[in-house]
Each structure stands twice: as C-alpha cells, then as structure tokens.
PDB file of N, CA and C in Angstrom:
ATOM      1  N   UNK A   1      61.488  43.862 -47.033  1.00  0.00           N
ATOM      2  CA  UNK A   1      62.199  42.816 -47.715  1.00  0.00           C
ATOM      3  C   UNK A   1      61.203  41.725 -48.124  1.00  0.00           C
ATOM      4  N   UNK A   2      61.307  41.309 -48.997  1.00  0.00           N
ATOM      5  CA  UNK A   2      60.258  40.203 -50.007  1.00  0.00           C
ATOM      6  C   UNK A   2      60.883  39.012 -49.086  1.00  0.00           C
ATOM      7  N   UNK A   3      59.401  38.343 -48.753  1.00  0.00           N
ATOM      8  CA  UNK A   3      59.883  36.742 -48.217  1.00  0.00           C
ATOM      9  C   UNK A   3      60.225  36.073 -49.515  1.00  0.00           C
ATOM     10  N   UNK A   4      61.280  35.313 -49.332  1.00  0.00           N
ATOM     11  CA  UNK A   4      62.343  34.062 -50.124  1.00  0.00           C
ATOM     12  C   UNK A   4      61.747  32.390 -49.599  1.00  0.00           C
ATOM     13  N   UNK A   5      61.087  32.388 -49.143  1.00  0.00           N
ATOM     14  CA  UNK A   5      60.904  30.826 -48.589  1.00  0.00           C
ATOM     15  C   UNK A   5      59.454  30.681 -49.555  1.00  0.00           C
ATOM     16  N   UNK A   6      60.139  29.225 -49.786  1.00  0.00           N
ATOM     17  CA  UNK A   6      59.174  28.986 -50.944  1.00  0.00           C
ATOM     18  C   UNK A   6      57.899  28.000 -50.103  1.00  0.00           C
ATOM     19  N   UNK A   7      58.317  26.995 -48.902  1.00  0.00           N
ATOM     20  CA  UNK A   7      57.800  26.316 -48.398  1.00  0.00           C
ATOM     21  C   UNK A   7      56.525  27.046 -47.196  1.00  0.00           C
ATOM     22  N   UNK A   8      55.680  26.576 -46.925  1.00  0.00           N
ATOM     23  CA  UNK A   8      54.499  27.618 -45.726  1.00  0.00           C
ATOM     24  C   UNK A   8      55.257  27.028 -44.636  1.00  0.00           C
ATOM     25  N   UNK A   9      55.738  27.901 -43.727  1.00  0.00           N
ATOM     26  CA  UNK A   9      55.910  27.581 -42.212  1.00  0.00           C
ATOM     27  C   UNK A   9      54.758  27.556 -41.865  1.00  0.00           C
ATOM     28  N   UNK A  10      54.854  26.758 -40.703  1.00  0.00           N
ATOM     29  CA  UNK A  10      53.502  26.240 -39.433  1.00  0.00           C
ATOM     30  C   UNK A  10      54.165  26.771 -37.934  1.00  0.00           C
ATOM     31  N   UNK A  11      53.545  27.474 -37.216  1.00  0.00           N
ATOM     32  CA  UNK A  11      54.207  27.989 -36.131  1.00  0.00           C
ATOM     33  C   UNK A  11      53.930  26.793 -34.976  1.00  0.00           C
ATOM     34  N   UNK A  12      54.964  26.674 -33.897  1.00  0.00           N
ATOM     35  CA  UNK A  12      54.778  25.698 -33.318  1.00  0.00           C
ATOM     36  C   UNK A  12      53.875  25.978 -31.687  1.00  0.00           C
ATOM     37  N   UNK A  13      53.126  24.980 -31.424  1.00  0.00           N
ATOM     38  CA  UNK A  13      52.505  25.721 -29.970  1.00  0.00           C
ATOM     39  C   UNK A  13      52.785  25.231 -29.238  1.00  0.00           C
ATOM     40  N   UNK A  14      53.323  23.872 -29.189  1.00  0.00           N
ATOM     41  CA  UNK A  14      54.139  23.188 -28.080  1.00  0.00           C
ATOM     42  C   UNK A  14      55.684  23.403 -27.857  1.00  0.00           C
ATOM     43  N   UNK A  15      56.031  23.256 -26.538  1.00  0.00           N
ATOM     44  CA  UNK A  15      57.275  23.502 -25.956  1.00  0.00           C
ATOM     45  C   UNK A  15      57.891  23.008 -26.243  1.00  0.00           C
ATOM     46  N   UNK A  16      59.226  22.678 -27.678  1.00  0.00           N
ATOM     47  CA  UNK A  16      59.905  21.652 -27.595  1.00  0.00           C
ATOM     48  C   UNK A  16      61.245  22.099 -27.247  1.00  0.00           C
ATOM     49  N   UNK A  17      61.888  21.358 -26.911  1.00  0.00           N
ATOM     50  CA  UNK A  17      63.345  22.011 -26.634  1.00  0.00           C
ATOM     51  C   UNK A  17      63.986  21.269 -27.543  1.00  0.00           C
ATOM     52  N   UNK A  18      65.176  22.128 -28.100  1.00  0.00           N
ATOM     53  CA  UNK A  18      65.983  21.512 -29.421  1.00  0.00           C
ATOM     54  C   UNK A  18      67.282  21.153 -28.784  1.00  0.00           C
ATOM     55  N   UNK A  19      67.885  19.778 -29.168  1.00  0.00           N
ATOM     56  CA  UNK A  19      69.347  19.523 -28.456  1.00  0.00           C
ATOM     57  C   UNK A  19      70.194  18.865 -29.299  1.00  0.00           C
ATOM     58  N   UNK A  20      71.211  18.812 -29.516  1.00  0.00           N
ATOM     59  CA  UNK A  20      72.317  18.526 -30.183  1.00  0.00           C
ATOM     60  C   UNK A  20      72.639  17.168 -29.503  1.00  0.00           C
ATOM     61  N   UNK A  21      72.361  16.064 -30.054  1.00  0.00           N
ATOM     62  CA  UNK A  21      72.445  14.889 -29.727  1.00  0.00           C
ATOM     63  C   UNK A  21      74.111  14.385 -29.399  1.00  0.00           C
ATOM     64  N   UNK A  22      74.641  14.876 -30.103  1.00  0.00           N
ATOM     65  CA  UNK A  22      76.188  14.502 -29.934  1.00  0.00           C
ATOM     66  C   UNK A  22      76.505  15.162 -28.604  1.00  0.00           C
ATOM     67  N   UNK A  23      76.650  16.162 -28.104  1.00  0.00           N
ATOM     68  CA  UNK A  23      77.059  16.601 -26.863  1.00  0.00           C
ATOM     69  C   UNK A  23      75.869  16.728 -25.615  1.00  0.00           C
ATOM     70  N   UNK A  24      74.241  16.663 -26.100  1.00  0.00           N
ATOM     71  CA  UNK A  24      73.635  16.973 -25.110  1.00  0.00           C
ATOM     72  C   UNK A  24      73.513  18.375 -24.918  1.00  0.00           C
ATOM     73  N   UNK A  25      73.911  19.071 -25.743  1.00  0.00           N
ATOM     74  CA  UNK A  25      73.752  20.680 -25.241  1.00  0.00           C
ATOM     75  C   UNK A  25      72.767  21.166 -25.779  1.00  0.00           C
ATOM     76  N   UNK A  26      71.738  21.923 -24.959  1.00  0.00           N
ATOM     77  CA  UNK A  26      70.721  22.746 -25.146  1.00  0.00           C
ATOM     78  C   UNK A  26      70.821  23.403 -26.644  1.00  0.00           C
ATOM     79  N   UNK A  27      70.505  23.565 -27.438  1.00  0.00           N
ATOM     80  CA  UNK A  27      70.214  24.764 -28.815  1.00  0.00           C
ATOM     81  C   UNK A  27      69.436  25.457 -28.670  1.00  0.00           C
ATOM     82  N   UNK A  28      68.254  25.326 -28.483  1.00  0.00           N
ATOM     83  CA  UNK A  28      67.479  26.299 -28.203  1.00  0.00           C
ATOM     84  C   UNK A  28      65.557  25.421 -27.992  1.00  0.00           C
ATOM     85  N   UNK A  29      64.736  26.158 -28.758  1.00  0.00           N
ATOM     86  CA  UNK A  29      63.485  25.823 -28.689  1.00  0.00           C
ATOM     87  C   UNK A  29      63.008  25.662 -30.127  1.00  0.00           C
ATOM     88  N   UNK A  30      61.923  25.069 -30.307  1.00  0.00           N
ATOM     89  CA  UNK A  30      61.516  24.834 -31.772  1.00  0.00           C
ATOM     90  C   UNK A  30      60.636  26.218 -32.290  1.00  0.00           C
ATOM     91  N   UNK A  31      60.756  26.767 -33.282  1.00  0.00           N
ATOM     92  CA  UNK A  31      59.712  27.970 -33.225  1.00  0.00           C
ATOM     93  C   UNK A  31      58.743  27.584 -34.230  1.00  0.00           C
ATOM     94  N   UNK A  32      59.375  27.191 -35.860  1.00  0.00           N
ATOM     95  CA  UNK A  32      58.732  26.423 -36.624  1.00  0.00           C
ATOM     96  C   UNK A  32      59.075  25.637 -37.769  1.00  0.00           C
ATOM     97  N   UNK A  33      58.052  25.148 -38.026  1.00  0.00           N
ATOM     98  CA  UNK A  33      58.453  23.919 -38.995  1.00  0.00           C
ATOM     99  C   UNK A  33      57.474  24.029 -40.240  1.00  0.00           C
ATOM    100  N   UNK A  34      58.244  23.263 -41.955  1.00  0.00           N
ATOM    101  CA  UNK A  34      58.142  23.476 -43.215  1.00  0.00           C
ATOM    102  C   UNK A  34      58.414  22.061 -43.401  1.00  0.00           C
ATOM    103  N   UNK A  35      57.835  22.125 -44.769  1.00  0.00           N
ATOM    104  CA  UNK A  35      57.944  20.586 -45.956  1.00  0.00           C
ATOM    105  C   UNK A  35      59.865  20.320 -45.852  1.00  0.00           C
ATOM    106  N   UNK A  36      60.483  21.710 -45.296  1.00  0.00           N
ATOM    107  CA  UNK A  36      62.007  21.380 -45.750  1.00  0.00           C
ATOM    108  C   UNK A  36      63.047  22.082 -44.887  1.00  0.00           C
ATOM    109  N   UNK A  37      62.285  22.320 -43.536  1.00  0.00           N
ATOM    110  CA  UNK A  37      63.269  23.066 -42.970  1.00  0.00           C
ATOM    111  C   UNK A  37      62.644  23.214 -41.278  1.00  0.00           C
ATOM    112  N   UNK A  38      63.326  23.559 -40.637  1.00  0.00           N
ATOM    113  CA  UNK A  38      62.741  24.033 -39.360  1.00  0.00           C
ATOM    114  C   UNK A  38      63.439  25.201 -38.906  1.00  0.00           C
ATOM    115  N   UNK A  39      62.768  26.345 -37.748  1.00  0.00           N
ATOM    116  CA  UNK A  39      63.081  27.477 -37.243  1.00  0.00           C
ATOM    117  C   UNK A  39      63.441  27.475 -35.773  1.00  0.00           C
ATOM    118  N   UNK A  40      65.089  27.424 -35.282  1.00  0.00           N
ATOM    119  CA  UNK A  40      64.877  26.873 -34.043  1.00  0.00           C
ATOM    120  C   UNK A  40      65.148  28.326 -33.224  1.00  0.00           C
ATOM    121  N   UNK A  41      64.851  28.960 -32.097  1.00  0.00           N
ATOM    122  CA  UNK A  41      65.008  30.213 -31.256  1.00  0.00           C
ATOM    123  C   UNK A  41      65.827  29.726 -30.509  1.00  0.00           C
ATOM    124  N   UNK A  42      67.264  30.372 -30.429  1.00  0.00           N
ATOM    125  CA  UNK A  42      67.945  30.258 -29.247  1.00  0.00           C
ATOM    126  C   UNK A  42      69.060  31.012 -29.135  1.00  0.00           C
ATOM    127  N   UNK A  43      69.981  30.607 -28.193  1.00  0.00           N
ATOM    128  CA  UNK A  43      70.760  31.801 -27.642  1.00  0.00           C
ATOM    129  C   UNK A  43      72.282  32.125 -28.113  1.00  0.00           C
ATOM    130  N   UNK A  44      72.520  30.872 -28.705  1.00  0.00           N
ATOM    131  CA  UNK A  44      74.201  30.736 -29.165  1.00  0.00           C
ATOM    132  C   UNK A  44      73.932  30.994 -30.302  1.00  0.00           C
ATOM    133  N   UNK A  45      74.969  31.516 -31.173  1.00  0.00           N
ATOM    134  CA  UNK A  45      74.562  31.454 -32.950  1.00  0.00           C
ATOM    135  C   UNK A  45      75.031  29.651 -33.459  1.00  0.00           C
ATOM    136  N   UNK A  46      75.004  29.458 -34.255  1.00  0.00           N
ATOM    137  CA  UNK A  46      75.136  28.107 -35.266  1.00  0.00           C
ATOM    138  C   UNK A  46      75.813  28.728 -36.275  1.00  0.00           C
ATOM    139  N   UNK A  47      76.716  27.508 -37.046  1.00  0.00           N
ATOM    140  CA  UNK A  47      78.024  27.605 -37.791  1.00  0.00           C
ATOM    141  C   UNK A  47      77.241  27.765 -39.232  1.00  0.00           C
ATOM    142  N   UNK A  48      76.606  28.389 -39.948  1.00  0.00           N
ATOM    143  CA  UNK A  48      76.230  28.387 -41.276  1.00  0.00           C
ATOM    144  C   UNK A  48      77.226  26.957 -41.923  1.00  0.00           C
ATOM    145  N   UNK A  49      76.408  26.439 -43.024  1.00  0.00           N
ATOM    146  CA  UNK A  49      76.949  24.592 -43.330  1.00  0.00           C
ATOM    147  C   UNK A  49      77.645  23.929 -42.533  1.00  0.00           C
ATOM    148  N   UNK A  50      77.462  24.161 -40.688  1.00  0.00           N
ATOM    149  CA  UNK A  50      77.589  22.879 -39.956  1.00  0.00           C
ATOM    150  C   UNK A  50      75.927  22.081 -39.882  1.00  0.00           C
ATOM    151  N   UNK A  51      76.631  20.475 -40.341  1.00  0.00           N
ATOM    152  CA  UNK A  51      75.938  19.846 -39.963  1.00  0.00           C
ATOM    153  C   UNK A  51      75.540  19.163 -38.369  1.00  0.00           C
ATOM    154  N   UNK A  52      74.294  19.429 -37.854  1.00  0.00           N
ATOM    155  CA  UNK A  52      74.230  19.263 -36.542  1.00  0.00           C
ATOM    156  C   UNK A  52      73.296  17.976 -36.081  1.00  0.00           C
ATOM    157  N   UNK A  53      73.641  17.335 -35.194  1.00  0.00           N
ATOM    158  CA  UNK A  53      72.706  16.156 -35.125  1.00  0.00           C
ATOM    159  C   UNK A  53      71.294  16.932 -33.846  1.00  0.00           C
ATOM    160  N   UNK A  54      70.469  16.556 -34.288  1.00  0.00           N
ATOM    161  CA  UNK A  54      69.529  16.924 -33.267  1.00  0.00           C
ATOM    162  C   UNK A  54      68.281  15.693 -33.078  1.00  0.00           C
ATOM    163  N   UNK A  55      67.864  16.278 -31.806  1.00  0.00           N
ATOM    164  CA  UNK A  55      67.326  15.043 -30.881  1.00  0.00           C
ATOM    165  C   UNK A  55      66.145  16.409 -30.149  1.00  0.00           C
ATOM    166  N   UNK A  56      65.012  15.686 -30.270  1.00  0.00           N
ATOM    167  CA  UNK A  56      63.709  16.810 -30.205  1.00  0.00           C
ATOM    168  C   UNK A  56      62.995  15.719 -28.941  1.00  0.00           C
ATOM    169  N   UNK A  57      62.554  15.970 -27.871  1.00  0.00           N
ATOM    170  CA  UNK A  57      61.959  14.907 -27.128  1.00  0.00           C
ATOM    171  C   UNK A  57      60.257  15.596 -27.239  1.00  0.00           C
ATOM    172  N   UNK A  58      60.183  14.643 -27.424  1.00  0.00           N
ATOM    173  CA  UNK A  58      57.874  15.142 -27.845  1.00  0.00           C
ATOM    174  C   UNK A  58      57.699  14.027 -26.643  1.00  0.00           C
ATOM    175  N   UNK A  59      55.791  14.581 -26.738  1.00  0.00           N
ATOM    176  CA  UNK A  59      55.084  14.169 -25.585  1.00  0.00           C
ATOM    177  C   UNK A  59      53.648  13.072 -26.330  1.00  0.00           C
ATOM    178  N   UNK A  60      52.871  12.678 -25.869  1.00  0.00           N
ATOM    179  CA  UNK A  60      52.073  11.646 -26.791  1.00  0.00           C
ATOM    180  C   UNK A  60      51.002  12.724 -27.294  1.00  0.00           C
ATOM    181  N   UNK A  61      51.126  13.997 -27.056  1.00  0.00           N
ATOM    182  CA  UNK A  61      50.088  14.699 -27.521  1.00  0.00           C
ATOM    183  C   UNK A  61      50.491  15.086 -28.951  1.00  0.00           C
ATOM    184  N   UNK A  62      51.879  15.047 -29.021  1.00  0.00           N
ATOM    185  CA  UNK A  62      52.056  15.534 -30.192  1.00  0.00           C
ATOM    186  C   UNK A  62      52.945  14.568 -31.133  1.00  0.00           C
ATOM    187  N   UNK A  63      53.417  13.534 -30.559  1.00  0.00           N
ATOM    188  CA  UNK A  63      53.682  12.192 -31.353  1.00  0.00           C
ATOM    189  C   UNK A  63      53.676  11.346 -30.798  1.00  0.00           C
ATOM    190  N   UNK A  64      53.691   9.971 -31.478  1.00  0.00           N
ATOM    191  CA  UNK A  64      54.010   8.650 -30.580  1.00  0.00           C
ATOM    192  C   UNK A  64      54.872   7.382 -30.750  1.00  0.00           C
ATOM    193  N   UNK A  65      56.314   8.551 -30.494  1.00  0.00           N
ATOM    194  CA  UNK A  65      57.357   8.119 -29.650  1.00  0.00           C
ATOM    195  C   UNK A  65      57.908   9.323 -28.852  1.00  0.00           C
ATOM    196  N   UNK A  66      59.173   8.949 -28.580  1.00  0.00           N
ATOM    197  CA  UNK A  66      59.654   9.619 -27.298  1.00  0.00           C
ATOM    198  C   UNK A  66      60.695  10.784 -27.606  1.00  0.00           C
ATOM    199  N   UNK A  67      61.156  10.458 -28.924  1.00  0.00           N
ATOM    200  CA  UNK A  67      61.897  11.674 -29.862  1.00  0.00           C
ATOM    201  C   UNK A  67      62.185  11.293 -30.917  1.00  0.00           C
ATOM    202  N   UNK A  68      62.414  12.629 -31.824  1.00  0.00           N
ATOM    203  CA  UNK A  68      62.798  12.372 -32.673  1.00  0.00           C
ATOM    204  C   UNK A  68      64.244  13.085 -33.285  1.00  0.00           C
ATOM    205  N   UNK A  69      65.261  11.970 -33.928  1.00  0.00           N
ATOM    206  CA  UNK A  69      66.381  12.218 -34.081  1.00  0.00           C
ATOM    207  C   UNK A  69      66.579  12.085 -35.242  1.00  0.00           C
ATOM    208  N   UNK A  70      67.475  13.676 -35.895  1.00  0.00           N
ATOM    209  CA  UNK A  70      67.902  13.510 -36.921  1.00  0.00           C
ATOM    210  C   UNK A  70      68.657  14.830 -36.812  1.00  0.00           C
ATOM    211  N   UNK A  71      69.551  14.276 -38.421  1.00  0.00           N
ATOM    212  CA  UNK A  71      70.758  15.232 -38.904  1.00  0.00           C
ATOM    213  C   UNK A  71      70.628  16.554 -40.162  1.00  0.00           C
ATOM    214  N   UNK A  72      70.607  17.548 -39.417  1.00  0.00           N
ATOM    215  CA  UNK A  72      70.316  19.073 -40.295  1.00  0.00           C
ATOM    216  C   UNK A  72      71.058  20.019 -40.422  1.00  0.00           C
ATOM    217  N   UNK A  73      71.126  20.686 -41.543  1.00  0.00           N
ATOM    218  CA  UNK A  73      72.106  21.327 -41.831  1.00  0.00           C
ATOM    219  C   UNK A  73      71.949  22.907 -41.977  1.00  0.00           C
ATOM    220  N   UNK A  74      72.660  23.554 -41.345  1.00  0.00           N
ATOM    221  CA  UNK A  74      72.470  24.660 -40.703  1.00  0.00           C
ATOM    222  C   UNK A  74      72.393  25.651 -41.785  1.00  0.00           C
ATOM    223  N   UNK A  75      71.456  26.743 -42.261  1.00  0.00           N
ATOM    224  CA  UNK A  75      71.199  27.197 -43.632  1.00  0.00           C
ATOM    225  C   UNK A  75      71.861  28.474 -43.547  1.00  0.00           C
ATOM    226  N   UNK A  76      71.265  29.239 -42.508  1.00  0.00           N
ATOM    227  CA  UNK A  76      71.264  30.485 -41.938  1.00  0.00           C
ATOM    228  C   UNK A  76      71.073  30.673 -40.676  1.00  0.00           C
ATOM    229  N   UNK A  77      71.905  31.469 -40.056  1.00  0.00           N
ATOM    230  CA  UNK A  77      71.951  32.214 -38.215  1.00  0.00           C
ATOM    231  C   UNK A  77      71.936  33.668 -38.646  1.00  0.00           C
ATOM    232  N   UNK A  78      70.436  33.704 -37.867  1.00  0.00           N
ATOM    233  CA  UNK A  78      70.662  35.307 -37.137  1.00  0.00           C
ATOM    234  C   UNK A  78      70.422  35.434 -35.586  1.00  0.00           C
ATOM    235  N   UNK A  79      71.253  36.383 -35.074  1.00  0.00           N
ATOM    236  CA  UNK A  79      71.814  36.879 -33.679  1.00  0.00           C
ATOM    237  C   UNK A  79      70.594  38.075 -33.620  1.00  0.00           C
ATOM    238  N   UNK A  80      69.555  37.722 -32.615  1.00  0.00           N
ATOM    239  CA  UNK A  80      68.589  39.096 -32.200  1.00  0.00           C
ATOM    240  C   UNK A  80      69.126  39.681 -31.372  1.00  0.00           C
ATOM    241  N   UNK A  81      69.766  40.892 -31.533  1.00  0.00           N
ATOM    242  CA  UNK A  81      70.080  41.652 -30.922  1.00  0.00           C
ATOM    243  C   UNK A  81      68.955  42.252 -29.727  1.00  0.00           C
ATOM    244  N   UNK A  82      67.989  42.227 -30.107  1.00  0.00           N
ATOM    245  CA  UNK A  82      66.859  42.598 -29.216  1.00  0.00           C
ATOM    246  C   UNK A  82      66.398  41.799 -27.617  1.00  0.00           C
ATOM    247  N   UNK A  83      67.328  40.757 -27.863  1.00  0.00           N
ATOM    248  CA  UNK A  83      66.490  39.818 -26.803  1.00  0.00           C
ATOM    249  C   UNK A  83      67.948  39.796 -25.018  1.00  0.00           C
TER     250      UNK A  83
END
C-alpha cells in the first residue's frame, strides 16, 4: 500500500504517556509526531472525529514545562490485532 501522509513523521524515543485531560484516563503512549499530526499506541480504540483533549507530561530533557495540553481530533483508529 502507497504511504498517503504527506507530512515526515519523527519517531519518538522518550516515554511519554498520552492522557485525556478531561477524565484522566490513560490513552496510551506517544509513538510519533509530524508538522500536523501525532501517532499515539494504545489499547482502547478512539471514536474516528471525536475530539479529545489531551495532556502529555514531559521531563526538562525534552521540554521546559511540565506538560503540554491540547485539543485533537481523532483522524483514524486502527485495532492491532497482533498485540
């Protein structure tokens, strides 16, 4: 299948954990990030066009503050069957 993403992903090497600011619930982990999008790994699927608030907590190695919060909108979910 021909890649469709027009933007270069950057794979991520730090641990971030991804959370849904409104409830506090785990989403998953960050895998990677683009000029317009991010790739998050995790275990529940996501609502294709729900908008989700998320809240990323970083460390001073990799920014400097304590998180970062914002609102994204869910493009595409796929379910790995493999894992």
């Amino acid at each position: 299948m021909a890649e469709r993403r027009r933007a270069k992903r950057k794979s991520i090497s730090y641990y971030i954990q991804v959370m849904d600011s409104t409830t506090n619930r785990v989403i998953g982990n960050l895998a990677d990030v683009s000029k317009v999008g991010i790739m998050i790994d995790g275990r529940q699927p996501l609502n294709v066009n729900e908008e989700v608030r998320i809240r990323m907590d970083t460390t001073p190695d990799v920014a400097n503050v304590l998180h970062i919060d914002f609102i994204a909108r869910v493009r595409w979910c796929k379910v790995d069957d493999s894992a």
